[in-house]
PDB file of N, CA and C in Angstrom:
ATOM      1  N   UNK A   1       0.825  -1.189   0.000  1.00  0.00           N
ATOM      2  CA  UNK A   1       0.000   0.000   0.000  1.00  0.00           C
ATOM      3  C   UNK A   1       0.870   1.254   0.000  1.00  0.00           C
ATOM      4  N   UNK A   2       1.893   1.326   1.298  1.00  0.00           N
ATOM      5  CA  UNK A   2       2.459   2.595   0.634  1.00  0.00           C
ATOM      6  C   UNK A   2       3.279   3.170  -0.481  1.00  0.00           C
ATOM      7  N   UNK A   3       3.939   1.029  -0.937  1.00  0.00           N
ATOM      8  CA  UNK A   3       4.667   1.551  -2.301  1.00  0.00           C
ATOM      9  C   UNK A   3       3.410   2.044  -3.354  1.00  0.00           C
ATOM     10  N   UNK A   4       2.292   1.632  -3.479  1.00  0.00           N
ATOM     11  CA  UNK A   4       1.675   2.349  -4.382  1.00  0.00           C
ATOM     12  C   UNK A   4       1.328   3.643  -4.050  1.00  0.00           C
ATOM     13  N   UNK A   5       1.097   4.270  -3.034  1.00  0.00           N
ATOM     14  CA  UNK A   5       1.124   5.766  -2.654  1.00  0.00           C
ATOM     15  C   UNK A   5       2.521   6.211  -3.015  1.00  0.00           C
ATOM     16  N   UNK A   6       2.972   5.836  -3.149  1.00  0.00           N
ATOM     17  CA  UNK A   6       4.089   6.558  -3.565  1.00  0.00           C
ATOM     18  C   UNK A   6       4.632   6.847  -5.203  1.00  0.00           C
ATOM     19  N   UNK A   7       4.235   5.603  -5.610  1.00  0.00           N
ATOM     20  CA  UNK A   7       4.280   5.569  -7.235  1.00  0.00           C
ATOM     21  C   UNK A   7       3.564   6.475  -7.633  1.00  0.00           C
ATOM     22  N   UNK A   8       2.064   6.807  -7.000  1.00  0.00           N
ATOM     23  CA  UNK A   8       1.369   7.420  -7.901  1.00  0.00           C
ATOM     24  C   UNK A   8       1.657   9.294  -7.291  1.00  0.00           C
ATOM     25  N   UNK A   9       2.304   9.331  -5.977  1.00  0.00           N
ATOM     26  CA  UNK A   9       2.962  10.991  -5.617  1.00  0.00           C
ATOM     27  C   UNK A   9       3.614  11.303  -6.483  1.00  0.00           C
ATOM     28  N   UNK A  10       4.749   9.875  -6.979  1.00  0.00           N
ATOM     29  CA  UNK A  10       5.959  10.281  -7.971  1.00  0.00           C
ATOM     30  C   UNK A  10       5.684  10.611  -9.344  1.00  0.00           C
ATOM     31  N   UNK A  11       4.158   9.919  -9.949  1.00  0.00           N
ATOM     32  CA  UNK A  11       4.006  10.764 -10.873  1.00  0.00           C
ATOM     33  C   UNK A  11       3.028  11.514 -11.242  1.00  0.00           C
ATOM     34  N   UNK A  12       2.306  11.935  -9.506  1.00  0.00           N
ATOM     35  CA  UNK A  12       1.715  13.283 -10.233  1.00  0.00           C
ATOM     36  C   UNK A  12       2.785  14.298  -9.744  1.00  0.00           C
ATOM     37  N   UNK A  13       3.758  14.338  -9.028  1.00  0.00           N
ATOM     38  CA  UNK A  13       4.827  15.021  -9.230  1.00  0.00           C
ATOM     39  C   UNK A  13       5.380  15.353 -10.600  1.00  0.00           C
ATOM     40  N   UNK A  14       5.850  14.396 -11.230  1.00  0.00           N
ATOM     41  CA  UNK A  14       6.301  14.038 -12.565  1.00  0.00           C
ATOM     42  C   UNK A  14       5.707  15.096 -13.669  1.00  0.00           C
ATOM     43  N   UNK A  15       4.159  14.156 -13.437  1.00  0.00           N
ATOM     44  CA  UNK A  15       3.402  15.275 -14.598  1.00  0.00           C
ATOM     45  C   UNK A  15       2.982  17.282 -14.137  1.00  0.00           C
ATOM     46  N   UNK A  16       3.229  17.152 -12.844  1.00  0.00           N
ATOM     47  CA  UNK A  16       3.585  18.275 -12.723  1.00  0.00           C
ATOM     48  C   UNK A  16       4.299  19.103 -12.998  1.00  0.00           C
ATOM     49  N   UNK A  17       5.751  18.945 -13.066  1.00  0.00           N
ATOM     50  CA  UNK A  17       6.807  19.247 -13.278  1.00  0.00           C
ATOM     51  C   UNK A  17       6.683  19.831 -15.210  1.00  0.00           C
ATOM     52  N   UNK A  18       6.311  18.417 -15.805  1.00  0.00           N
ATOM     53  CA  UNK A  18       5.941  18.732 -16.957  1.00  0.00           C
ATOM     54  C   UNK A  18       5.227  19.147 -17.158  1.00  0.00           C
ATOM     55  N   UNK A  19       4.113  19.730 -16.716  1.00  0.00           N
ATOM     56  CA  UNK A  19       3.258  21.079 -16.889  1.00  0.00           C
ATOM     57  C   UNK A  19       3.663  21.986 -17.042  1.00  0.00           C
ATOM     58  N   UNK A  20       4.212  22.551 -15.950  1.00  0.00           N
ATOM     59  CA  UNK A  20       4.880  23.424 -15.577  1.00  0.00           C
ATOM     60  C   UNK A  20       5.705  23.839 -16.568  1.00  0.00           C
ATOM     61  N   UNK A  21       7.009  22.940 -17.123  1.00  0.00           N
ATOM     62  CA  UNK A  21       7.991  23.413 -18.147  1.00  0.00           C
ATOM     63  C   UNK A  21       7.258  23.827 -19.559  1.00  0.00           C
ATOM     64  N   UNK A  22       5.698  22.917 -19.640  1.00  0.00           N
ATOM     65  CA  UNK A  22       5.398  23.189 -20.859  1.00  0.00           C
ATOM     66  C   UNK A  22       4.732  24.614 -20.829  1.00  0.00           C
ATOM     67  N   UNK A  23       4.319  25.117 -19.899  1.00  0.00           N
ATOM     68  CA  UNK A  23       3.509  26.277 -19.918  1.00  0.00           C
ATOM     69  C   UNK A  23       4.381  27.336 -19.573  1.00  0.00           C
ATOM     70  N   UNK A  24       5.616  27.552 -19.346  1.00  0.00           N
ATOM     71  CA  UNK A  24       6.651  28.307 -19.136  1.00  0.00           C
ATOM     72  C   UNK A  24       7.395  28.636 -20.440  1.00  0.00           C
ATOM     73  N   UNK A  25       7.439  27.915 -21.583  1.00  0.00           N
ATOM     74  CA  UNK A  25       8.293  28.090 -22.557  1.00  0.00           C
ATOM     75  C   UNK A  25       7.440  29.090 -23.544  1.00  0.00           C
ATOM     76  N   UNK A  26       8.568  29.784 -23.788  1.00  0.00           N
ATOM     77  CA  UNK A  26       8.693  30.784 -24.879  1.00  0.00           C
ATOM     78  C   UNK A  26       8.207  30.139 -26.432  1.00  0.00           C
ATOM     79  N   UNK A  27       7.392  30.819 -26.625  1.00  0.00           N
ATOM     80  CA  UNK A  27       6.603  30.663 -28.045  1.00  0.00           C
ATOM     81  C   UNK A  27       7.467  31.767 -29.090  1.00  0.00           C
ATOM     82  N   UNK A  28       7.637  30.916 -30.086  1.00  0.00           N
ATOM     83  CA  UNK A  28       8.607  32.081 -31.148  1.00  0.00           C
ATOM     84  C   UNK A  28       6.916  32.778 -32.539  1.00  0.00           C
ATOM     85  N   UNK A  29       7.784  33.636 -33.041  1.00  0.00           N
ATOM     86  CA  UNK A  29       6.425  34.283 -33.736  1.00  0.00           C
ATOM     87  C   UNK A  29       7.347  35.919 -33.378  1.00  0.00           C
ATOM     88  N   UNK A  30       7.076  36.839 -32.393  1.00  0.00           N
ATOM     89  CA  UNK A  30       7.080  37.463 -31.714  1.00  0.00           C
ATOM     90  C   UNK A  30       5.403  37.938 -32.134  1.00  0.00           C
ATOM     91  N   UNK A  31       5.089  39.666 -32.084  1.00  0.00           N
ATOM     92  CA  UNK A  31       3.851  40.061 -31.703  1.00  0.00           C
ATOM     93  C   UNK A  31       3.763  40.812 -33.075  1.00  0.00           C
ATOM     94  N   UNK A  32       2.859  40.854 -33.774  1.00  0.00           N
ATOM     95  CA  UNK A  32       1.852  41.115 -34.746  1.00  0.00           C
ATOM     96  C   UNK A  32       2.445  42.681 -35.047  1.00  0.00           C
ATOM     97  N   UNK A  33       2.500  42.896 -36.299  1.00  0.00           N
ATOM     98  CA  UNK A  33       2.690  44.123 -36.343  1.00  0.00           C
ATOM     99  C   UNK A  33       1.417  45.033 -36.505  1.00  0.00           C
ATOM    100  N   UNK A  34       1.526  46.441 -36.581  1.00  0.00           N
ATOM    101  CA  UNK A  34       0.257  47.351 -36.722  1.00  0.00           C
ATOM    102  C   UNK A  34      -0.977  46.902 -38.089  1.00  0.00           C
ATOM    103  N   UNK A  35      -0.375  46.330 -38.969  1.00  0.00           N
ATOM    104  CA  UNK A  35      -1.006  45.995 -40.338  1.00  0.00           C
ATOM    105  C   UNK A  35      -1.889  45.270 -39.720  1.00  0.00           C
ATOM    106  N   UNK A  36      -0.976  43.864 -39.074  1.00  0.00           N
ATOM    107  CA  UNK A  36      -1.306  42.253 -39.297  1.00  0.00           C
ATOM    108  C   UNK A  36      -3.016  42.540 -38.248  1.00  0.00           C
ATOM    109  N   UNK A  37      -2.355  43.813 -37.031  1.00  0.00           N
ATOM    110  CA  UNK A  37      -3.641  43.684 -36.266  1.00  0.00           C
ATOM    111  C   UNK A  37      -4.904  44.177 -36.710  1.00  0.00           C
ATOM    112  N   UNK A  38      -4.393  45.367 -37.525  1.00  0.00           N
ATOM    113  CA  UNK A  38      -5.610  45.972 -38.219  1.00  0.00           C
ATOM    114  C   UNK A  38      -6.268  44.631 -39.018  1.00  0.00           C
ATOM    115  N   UNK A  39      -5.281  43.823 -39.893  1.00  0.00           N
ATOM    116  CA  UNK A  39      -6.388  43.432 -40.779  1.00  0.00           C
ATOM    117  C   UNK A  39      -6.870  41.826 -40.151  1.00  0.00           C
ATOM    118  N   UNK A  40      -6.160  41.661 -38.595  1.00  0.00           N
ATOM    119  CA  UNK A  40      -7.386  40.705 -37.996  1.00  0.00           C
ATOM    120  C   UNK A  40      -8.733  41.586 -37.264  1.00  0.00           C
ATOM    121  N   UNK A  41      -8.519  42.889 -37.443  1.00  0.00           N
ATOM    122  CA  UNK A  41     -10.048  43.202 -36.687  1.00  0.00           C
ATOM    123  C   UNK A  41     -10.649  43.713 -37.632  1.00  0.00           C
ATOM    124  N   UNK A  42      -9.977  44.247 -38.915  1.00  0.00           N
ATOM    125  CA  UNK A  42     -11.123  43.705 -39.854  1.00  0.00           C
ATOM    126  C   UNK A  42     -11.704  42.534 -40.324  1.00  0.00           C
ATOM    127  N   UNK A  43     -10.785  41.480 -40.179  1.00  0.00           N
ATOM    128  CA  UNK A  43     -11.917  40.602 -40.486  1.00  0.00           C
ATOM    129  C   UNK A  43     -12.949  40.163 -39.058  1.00  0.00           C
ATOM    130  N   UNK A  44     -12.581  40.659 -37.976  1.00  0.00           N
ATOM    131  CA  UNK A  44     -13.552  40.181 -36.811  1.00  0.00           C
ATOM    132  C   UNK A  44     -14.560  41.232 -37.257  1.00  0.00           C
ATOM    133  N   UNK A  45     -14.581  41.767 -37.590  1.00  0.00           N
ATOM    134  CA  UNK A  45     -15.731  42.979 -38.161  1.00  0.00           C
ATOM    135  C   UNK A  45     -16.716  42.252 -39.102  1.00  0.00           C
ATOM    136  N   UNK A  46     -16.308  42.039 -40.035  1.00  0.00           N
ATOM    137  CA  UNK A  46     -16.684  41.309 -41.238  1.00  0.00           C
ATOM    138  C   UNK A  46     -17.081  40.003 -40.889  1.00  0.00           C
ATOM    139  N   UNK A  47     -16.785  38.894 -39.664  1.00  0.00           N
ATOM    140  CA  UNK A  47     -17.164  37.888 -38.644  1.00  0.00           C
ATOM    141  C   UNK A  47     -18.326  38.358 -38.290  1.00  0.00           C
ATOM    142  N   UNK A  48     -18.013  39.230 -37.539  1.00  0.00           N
ATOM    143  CA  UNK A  48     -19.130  39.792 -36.237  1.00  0.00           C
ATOM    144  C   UNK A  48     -20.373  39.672 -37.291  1.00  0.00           C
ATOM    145  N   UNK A  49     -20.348  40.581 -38.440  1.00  0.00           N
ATOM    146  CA  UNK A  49     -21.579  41.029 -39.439  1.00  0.00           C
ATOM    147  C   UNK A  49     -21.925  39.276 -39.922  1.00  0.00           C
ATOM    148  N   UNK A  50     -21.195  38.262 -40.145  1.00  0.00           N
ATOM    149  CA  UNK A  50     -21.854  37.403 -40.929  1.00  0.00           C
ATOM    150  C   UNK A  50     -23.011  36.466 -39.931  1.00  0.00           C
ATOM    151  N   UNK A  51     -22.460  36.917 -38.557  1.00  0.00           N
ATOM    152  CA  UNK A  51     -22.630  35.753 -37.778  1.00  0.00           C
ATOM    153  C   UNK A  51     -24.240  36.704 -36.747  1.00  0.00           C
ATOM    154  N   UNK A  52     -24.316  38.109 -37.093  1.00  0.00           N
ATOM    155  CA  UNK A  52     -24.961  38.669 -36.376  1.00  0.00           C
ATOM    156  C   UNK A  52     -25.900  38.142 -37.502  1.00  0.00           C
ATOM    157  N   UNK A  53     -26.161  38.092 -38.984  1.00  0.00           N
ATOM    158  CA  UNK A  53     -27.361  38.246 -39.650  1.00  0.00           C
ATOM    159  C   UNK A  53     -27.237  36.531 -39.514  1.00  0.00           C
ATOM    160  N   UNK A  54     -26.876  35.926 -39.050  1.00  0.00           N
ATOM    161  CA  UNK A  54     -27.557  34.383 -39.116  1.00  0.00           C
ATOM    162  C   UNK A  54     -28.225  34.350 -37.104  1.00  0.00           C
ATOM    163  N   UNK A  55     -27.395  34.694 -35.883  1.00  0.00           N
ATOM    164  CA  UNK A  55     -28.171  34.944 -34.800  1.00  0.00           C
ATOM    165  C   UNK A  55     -27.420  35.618 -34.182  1.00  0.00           C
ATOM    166  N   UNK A  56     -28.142  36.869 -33.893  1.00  0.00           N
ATOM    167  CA  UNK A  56     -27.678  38.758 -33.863  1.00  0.00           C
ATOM    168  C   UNK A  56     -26.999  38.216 -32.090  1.00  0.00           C
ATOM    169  N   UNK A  57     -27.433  37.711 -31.132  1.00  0.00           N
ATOM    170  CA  UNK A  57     -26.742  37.257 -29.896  1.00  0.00           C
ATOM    171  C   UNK A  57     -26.312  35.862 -29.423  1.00  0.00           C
ATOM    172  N   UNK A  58     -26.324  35.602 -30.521  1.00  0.00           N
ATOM    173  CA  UNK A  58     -25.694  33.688 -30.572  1.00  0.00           C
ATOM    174  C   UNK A  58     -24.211  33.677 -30.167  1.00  0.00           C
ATOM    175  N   UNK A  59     -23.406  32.561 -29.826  1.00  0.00           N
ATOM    176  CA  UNK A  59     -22.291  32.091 -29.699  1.00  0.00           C
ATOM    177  C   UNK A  59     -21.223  32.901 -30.104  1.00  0.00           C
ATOM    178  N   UNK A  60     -21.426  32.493 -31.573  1.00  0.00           N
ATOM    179  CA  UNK A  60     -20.155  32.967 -32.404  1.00  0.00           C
ATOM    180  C   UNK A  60     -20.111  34.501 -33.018  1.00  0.00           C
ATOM    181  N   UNK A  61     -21.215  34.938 -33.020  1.00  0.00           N
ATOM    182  CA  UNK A  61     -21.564  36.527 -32.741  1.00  0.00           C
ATOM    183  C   UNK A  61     -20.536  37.181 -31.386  1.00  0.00           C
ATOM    184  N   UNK A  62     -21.200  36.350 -30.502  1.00  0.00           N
ATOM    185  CA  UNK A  62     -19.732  37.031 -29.171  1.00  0.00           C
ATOM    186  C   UNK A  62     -19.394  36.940 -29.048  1.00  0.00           C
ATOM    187  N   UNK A  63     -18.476  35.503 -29.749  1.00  0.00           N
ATOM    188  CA  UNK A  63     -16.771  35.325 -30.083  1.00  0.00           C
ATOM    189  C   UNK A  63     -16.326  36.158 -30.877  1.00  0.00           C
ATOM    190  N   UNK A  64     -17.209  36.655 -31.865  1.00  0.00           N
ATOM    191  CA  UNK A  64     -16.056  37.647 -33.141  1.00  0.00           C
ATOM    192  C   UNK A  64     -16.419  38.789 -32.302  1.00  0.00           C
ATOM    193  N   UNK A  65     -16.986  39.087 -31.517  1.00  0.00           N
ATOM    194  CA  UNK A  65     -17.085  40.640 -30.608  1.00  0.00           C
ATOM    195  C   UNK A  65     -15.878  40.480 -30.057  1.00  0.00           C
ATOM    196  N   UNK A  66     -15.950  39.051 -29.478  1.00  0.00           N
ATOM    197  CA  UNK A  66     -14.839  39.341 -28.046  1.00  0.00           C
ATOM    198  C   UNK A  66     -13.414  39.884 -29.257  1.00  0.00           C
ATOM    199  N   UNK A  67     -12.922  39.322 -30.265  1.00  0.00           N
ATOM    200  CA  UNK A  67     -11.836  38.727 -31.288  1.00  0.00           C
ATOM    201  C   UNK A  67     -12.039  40.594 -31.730  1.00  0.00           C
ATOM    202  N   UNK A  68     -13.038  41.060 -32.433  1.00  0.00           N
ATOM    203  CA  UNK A  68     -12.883  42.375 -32.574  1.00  0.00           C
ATOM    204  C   UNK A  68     -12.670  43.049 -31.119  1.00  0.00           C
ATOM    205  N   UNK A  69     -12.935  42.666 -30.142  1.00  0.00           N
ATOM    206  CA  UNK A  69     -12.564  43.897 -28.831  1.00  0.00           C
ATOM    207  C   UNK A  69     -11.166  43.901 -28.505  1.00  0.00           C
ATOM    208  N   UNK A  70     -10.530  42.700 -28.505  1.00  0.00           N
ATOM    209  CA  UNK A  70      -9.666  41.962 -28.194  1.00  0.00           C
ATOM    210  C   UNK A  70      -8.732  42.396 -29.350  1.00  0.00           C
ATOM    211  N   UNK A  71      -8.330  43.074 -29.945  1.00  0.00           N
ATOM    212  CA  UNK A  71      -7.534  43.311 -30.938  1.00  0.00           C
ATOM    213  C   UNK A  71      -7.118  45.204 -31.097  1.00  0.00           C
ATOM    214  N   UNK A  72      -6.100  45.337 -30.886  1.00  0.00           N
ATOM    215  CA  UNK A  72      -6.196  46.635 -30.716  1.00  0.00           C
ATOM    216  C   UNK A  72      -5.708  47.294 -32.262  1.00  0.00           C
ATOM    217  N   UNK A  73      -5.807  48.341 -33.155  1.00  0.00           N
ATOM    218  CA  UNK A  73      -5.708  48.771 -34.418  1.00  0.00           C
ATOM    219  C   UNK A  73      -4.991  50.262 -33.686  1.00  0.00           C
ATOM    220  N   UNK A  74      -4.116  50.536 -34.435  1.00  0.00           N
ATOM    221  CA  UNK A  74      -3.478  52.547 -34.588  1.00  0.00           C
ATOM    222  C   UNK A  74      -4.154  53.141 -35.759  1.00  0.00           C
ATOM    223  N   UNK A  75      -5.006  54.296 -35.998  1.00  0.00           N
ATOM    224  CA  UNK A  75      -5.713  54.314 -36.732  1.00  0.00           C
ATOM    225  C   UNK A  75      -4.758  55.545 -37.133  1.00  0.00           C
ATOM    226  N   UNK A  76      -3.953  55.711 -36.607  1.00  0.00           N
ATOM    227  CA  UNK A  76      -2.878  56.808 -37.434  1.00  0.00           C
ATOM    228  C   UNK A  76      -1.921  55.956 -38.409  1.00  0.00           C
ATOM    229  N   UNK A  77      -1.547  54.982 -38.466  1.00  0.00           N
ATOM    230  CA  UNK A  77      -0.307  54.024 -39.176  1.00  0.00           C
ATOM    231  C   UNK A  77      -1.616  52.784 -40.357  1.00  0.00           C
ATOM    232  N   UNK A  78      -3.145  52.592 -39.696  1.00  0.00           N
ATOM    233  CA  UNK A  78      -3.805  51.801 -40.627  1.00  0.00           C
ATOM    234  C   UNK A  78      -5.130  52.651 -41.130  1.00  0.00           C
ATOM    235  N   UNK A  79      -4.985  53.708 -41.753  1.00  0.00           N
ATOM    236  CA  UNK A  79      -6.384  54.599 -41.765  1.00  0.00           C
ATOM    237  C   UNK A  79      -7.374  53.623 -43.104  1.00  0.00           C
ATOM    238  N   UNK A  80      -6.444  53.231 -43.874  1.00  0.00           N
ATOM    239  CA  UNK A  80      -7.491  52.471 -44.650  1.00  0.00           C
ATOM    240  C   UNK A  80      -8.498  51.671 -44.075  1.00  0.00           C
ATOM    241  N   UNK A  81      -7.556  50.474 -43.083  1.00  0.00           N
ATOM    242  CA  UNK A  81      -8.598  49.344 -42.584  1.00  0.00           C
ATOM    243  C   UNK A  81      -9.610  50.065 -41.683  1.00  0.00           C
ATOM    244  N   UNK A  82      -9.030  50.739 -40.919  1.00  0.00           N
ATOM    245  CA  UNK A  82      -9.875  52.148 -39.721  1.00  0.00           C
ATOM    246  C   UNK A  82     -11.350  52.384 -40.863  1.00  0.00           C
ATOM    247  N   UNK A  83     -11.159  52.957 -42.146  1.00  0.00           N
ATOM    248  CA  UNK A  83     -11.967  52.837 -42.912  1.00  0.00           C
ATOM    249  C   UNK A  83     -13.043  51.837 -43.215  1.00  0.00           C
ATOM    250  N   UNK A  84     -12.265  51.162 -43.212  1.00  0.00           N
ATOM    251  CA  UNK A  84     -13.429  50.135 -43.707  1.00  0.00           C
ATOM    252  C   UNK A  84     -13.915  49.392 -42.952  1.00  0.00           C
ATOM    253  N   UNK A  85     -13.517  49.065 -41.730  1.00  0.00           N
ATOM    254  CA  UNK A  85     -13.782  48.793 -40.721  1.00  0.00           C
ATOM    255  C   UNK A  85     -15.255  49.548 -39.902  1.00  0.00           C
ATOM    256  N   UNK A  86     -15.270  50.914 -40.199  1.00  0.00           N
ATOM    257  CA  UNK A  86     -16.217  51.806 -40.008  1.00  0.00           C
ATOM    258  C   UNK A  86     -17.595  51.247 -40.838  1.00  0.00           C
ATOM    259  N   UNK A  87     -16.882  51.053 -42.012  1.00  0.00           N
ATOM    260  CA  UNK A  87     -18.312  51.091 -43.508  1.00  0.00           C
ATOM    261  C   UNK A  87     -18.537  49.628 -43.160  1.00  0.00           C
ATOM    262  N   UNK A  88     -17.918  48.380 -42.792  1.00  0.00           N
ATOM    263  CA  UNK A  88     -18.417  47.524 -42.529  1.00  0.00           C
ATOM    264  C   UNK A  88     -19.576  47.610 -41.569  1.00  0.00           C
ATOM    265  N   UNK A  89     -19.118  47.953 -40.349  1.00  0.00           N
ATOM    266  CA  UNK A  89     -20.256  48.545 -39.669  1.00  0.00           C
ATOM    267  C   UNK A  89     -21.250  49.249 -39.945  1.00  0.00           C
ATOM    268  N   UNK A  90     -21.463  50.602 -40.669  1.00  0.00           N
ATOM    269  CA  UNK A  90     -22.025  50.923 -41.193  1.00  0.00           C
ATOM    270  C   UNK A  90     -23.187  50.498 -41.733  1.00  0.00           C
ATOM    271  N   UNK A  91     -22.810  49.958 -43.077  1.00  0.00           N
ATOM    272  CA  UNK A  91     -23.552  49.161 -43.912  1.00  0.00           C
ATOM    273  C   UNK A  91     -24.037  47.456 -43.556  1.00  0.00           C
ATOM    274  N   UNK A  92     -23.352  46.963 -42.734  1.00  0.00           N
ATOM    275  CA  UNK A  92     -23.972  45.861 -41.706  1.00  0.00           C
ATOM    276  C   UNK A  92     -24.414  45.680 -40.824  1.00  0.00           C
ATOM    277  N   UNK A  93     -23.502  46.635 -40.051  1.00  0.00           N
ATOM    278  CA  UNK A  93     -24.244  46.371 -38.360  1.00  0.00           C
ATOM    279  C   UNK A  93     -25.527  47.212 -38.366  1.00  0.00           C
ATOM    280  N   UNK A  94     -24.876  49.007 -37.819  1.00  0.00           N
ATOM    281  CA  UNK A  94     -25.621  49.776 -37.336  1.00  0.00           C
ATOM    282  C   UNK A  94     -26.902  50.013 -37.678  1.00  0.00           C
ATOM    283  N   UNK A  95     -27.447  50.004 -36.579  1.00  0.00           N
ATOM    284  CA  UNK A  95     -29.072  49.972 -36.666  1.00  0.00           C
ATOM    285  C   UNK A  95     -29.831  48.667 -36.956  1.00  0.00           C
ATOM    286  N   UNK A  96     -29.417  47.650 -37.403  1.00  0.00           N
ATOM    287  CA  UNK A  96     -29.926  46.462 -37.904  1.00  0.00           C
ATOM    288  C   UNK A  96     -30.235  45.829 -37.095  1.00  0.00           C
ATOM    289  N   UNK A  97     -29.742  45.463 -35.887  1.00  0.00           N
ATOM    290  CA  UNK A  97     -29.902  44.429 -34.815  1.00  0.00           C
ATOM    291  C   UNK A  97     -30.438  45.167 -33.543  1.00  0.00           C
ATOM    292  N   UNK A  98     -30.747  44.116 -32.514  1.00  0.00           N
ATOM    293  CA  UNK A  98     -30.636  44.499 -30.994  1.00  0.00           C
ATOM    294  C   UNK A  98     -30.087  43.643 -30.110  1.00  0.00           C
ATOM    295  N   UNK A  99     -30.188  43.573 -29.048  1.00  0.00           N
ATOM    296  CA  UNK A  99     -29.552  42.758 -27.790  1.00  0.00           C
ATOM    297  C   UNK A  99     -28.221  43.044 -27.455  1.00  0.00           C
ATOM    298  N   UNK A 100     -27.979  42.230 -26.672  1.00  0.00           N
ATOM    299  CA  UNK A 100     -26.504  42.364 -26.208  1.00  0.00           C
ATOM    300  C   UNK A 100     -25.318  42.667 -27.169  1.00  0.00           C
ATOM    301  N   UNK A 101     -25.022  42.018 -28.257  1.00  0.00           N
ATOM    302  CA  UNK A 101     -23.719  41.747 -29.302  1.00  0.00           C
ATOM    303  C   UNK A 101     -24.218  43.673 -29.844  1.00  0.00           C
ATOM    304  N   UNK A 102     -25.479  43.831 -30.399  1.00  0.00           N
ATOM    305  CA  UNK A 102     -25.422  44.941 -30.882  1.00  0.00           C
ATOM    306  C   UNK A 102     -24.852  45.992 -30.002  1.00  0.00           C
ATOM    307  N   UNK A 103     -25.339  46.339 -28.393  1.00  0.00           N
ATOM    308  CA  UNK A 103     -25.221  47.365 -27.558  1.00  0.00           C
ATOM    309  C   UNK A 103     -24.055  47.266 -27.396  1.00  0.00           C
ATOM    310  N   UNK A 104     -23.021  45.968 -27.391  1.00  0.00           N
ATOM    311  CA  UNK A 104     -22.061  46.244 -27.110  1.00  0.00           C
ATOM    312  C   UNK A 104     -20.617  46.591 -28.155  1.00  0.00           C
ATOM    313  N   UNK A 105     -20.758  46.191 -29.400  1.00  0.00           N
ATOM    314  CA  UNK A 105     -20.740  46.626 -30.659  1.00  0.00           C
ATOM    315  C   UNK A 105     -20.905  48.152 -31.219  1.00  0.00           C
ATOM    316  N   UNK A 106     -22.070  48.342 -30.650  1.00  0.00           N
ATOM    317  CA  UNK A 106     -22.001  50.074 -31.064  1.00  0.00           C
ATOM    318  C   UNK A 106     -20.991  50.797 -29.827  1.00  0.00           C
ATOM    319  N   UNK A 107     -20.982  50.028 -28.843  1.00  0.00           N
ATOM    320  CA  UNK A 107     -19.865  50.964 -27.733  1.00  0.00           C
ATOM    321  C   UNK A 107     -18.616  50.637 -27.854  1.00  0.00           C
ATOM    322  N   UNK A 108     -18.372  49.830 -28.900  1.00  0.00           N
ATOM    323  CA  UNK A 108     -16.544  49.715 -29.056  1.00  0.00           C
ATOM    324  C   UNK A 108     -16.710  50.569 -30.544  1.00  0.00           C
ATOM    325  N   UNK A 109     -17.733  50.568 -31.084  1.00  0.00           N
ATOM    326  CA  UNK A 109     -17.457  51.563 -32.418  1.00  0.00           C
ATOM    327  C   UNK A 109     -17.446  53.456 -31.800  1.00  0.00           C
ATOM    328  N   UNK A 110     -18.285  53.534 -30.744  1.00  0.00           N
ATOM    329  CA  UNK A 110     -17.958  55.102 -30.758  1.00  0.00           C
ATOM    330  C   UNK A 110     -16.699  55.535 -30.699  1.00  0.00           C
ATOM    331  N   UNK A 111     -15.775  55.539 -30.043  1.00  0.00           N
ATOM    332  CA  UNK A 111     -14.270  55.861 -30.469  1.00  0.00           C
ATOM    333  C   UNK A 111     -13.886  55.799 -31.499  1.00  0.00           C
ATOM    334  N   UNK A 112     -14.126  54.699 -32.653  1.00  0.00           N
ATOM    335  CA  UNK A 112     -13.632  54.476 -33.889  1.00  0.00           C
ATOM    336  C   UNK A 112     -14.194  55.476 -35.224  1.00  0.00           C
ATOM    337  N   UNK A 113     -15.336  55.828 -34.907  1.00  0.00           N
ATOM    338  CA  UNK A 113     -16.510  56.202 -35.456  1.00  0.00           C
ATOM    339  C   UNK A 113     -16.342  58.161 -35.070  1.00  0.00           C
ATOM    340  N   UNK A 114     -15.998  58.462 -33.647  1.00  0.00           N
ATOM    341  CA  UNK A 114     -15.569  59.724 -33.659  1.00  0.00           C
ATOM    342  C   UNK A 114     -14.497  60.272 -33.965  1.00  0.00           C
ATOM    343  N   UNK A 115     -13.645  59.307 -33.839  1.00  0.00           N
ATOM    344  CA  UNK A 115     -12.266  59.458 -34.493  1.00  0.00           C
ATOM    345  C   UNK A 115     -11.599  59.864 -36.000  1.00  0.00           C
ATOM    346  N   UNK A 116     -12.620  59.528 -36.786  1.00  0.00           N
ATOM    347  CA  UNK A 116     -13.046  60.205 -38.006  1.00  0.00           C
ATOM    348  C   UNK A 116     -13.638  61.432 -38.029  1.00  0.00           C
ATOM    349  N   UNK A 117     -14.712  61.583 -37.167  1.00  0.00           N
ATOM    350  CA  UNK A 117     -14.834  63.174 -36.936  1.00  0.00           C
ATOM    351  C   UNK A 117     -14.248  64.311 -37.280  1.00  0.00           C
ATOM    352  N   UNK A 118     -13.517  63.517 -35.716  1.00  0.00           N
ATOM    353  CA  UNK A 118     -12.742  64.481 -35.677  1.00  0.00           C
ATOM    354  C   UNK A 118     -11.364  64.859 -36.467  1.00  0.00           C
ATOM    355  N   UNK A 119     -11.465  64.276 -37.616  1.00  0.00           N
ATOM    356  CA  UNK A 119     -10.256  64.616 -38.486  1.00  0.00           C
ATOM    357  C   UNK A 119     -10.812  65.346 -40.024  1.00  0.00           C
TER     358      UNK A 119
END
């Protein structure tokens, strides 16, 4: 009995250990440049819109929200995608829907949306 208490300490020790090293190591890639991010939140834009006109507060509607929130754009270095990013909305989202994905959708667009404004 206690050699098997012990076999099985030693390897959830074991697989501990190897957790551990695996979730510690350095991932190569490094981090996205200003383009690469702009043109993943345009396409979470262009997501968000396909998935709102099949169900406007479904699943995958507030995964491409979270994927568009979750993505940050410089709209001084990407003004095109900033662009179109807007008219996607525009011409897809705004005004079309309700519930949650919409209310929260139009409140990550006001910054984006005044930001043009004001230029």
């Amino acid at each position: 009995m206690k050699n098997s208490i012990t076999v099985v300490l030693i390897a959830f020790c074991t697989v501990g250990l190897l957790a551990a090293a695996g979730c510690t190591s350095k991932k190569g890639g490094g981090a996205a440049t200003p383009a690469q991010q702009a043109s993943v939140k345009l396409n979470a834009i262009k997501r968000l819109a396909d998935e709102m006109a099949k169900e406007p507060d479904g699943p995958e509607a507030r995964g491409a929200l979270e994927d568009f929130r979750n993505t940050p754009i410089d709209l001084d270095k990407n003004p095109q995608e900033a662009d179109e990013i807007r008219e996607v909305y525009r011409q897809r989202i705004q005004g079309k829907y309700k519930g949650m994905v919409a209310s929260e959708i139009q409140a990550e667009m006001g910054p984006l949306l005044a930001a043009k404004k004001g230029k």
